[in-house]
Protein backbone atom coordinates (compact mmCIF):
# COMPACT_ATOMS: atom_id res chain seq x y z
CA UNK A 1 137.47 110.15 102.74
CA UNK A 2 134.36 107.31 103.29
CA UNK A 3 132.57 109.81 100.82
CA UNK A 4 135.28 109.38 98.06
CA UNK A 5 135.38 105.80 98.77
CA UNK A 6 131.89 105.05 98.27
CA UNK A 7 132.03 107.12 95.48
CA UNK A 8 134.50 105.12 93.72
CA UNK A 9 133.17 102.14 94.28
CA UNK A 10 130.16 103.26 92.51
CA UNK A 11 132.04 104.13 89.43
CA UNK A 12 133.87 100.63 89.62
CA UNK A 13 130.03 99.17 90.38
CA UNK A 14 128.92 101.07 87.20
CA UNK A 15 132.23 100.09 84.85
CA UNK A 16 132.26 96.68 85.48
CA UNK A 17 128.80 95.60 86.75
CA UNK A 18 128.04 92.57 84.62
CA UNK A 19 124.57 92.99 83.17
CA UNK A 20 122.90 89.92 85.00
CA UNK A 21 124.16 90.61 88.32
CA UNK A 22 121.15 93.50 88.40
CA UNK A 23 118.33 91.71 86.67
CA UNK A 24 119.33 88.61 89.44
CA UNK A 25 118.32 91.06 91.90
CA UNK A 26 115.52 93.44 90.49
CA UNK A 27 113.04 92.88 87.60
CA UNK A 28 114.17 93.96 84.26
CA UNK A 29 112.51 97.41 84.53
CA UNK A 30 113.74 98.11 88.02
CA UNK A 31 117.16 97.05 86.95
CA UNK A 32 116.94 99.40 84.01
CA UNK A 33 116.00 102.21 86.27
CA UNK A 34 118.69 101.74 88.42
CA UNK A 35 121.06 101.39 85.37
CA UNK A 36 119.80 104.56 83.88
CA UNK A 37 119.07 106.92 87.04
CA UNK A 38 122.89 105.59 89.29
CA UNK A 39 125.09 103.80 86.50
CA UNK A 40 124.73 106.10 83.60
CA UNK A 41 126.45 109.40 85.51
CA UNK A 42 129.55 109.91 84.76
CA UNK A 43 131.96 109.87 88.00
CA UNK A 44 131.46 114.05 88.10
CA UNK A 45 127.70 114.25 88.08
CA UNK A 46 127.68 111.42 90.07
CA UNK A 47 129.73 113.30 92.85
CA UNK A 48 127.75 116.53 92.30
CA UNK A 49 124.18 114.61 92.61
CA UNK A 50 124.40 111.99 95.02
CA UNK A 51 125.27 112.25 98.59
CA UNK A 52 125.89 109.70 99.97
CA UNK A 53 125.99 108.88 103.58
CA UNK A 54 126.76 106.14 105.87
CA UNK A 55 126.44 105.99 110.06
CA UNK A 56 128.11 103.70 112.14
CA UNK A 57 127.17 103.35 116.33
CA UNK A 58 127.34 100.25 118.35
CA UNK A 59 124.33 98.39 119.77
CA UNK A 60 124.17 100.32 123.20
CA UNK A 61 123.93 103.92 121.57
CA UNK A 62 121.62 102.17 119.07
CA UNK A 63 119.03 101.06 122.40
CA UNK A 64 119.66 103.89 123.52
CA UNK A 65 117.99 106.03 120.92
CA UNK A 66 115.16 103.79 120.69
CA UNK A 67 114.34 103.83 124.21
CA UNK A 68 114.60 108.11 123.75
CA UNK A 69 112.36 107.43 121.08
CA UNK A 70 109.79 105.45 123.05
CA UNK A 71 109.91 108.22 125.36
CA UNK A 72 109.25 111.11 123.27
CA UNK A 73 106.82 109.21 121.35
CA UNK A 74 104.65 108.05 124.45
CA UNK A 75 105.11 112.03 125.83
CA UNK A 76 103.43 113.11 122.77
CA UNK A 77 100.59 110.62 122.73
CA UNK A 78 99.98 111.67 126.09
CA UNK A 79 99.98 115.38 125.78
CA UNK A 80 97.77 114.87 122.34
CA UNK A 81 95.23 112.20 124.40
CA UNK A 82 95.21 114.78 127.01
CA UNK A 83 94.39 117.74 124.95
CA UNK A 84 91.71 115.52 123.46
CA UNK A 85 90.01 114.73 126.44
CA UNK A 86 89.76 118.10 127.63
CA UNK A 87 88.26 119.35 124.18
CA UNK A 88 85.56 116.05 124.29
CA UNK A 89 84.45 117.49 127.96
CA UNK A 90 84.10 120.71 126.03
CA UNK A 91 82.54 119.30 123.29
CA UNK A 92 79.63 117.23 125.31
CA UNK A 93 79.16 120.98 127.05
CA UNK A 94 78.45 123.45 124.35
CA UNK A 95 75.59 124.07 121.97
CA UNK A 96 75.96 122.60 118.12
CA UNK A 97 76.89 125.58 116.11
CA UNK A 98 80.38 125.75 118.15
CA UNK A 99 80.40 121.49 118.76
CA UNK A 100 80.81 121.53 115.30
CA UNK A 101 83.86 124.07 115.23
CA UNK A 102 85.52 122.24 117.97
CA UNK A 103 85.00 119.21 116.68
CA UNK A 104 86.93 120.08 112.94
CA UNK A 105 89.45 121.42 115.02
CA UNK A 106 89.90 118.38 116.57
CA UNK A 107 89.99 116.61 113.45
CA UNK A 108 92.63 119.17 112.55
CA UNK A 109 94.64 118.25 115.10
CA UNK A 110 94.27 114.49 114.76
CA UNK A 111 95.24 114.75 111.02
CA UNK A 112 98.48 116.87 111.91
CA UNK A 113 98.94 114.14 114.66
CA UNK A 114 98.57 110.93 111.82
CA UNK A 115 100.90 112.87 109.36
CA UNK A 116 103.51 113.29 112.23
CA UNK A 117 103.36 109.61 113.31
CA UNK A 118 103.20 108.20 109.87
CA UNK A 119 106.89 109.61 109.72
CA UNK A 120 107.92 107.31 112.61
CA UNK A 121 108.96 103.98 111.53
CA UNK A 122 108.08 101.73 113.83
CA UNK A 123 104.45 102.59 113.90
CA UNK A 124 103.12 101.05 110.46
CA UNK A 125 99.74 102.46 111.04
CA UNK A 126 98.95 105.71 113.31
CA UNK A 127 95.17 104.54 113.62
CA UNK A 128 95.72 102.24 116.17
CA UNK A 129 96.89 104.94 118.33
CA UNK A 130 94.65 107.75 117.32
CA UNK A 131 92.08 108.99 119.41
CA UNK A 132 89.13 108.76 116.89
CA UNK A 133 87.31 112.27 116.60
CA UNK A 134 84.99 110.76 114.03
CA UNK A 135 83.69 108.17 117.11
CA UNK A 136 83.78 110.82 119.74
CA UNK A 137 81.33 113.02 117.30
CA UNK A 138 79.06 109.83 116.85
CA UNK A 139 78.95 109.63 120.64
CA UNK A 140 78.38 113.78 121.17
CA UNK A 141 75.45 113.72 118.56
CA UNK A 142 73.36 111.14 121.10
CA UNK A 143 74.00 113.42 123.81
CA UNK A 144 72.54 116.99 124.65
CA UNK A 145 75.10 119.79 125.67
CA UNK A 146 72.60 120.53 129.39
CA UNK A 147 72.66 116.11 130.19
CA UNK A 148 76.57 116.53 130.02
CA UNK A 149 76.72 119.68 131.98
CA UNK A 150 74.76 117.72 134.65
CA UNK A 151 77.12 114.58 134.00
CA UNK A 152 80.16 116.18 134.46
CA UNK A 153 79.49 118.72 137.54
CA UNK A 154 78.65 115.42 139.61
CA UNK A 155 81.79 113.76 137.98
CA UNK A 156 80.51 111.14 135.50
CA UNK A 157 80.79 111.22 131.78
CA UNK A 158 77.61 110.99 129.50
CA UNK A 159 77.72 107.34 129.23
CA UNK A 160 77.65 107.08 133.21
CA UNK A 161 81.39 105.91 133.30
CA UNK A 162 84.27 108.27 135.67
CA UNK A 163 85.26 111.27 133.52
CA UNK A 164 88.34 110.12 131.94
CA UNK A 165 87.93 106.71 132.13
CA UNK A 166 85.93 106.21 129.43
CA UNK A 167 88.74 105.37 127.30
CA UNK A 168 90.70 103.44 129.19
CA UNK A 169 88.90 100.89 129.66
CA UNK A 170 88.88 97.72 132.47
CA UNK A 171 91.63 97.54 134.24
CA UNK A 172 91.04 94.50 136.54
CA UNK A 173 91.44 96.40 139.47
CA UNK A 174 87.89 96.51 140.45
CA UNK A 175 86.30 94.41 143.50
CA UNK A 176 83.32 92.36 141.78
């Protein structure tokens, strides 16, 4: 029923649209475009190309499915951090030829994980999130596969930080 509706009022829209109502709103050529590609269907085509679809939900369900959002967002950015953290230990451990390999799968993985966020709306640009392979690989190439063996059987990364903290950075927890 909503469908027919809208439908209609698209054909009304299109029959009785005065021309400057759409040039108020758009540029000439955009106006145009709309005029050509919506307007100039007739009502059939227009119901056989279009769907059109319209959701209603109140403000609770609405904070509802952002804060599921959040959540499966923030799961995933900790499961992908995670999985990058384990492959950097790797990384600092093993001899070039197969540093490299890891590495571009890495960078495999953090493209798949940009194109996946760059869906999500609310996060305008995934790079502020991302771990950055490119910087870990900067950081690998100043240090030798046997110093972060040593490093990280007694615990600390490369860079003499905690394993794992590296990234995190200072919390403001510490005793000066």
């Amino acid at each position: 029923m909503l469908n027919n509706v809208l439908h209609l009022v698209l054909v009304l829209y299109r029959d009785h649209l005065p021309l400057d109502v759409l040039t108020s709103i758009l540029d000439a050529d955009d106006a145009a475009h709309v005029r050509d590609i919506i307007l100039g269907y007739d009502e059939r085509t227009l119901r056989s190309q279009f769907i059109i679809a319209v959701n209603a939900q109140d403000a609770a369900t609405a904070v509802e499915e952002r804060k599921q959002e959040l959540l499966t967002l923030n799961q995933l950015l900790l499961g992908y951090y995670e999985k990058m953290l384990q492959f950097a230990q790797i990384a600092a451990a093993i001899p070039e030829p197969f540093r490299g390999l890891l590495i571009g799968m890495m960078e495999k993985i953090e493209s798949g994980m940009r194109h996946l966020l760059s869906t999500v709306e609310s996060i305008p640009n995934p790079d502020d999130i991302l771990f950055q392979v490119a910087e870990l690989e900067r950081v690998l190439r100043s240090v030798s596969p046997t110093a972060a063996m040593g490093a990280m059987q007694e615990g600390t990364a490369p860079g003499g930080g905690m394993m794992g903290g590296g990234m995190m950075g200072d919390l403001g927890g510490g005793v000066a």
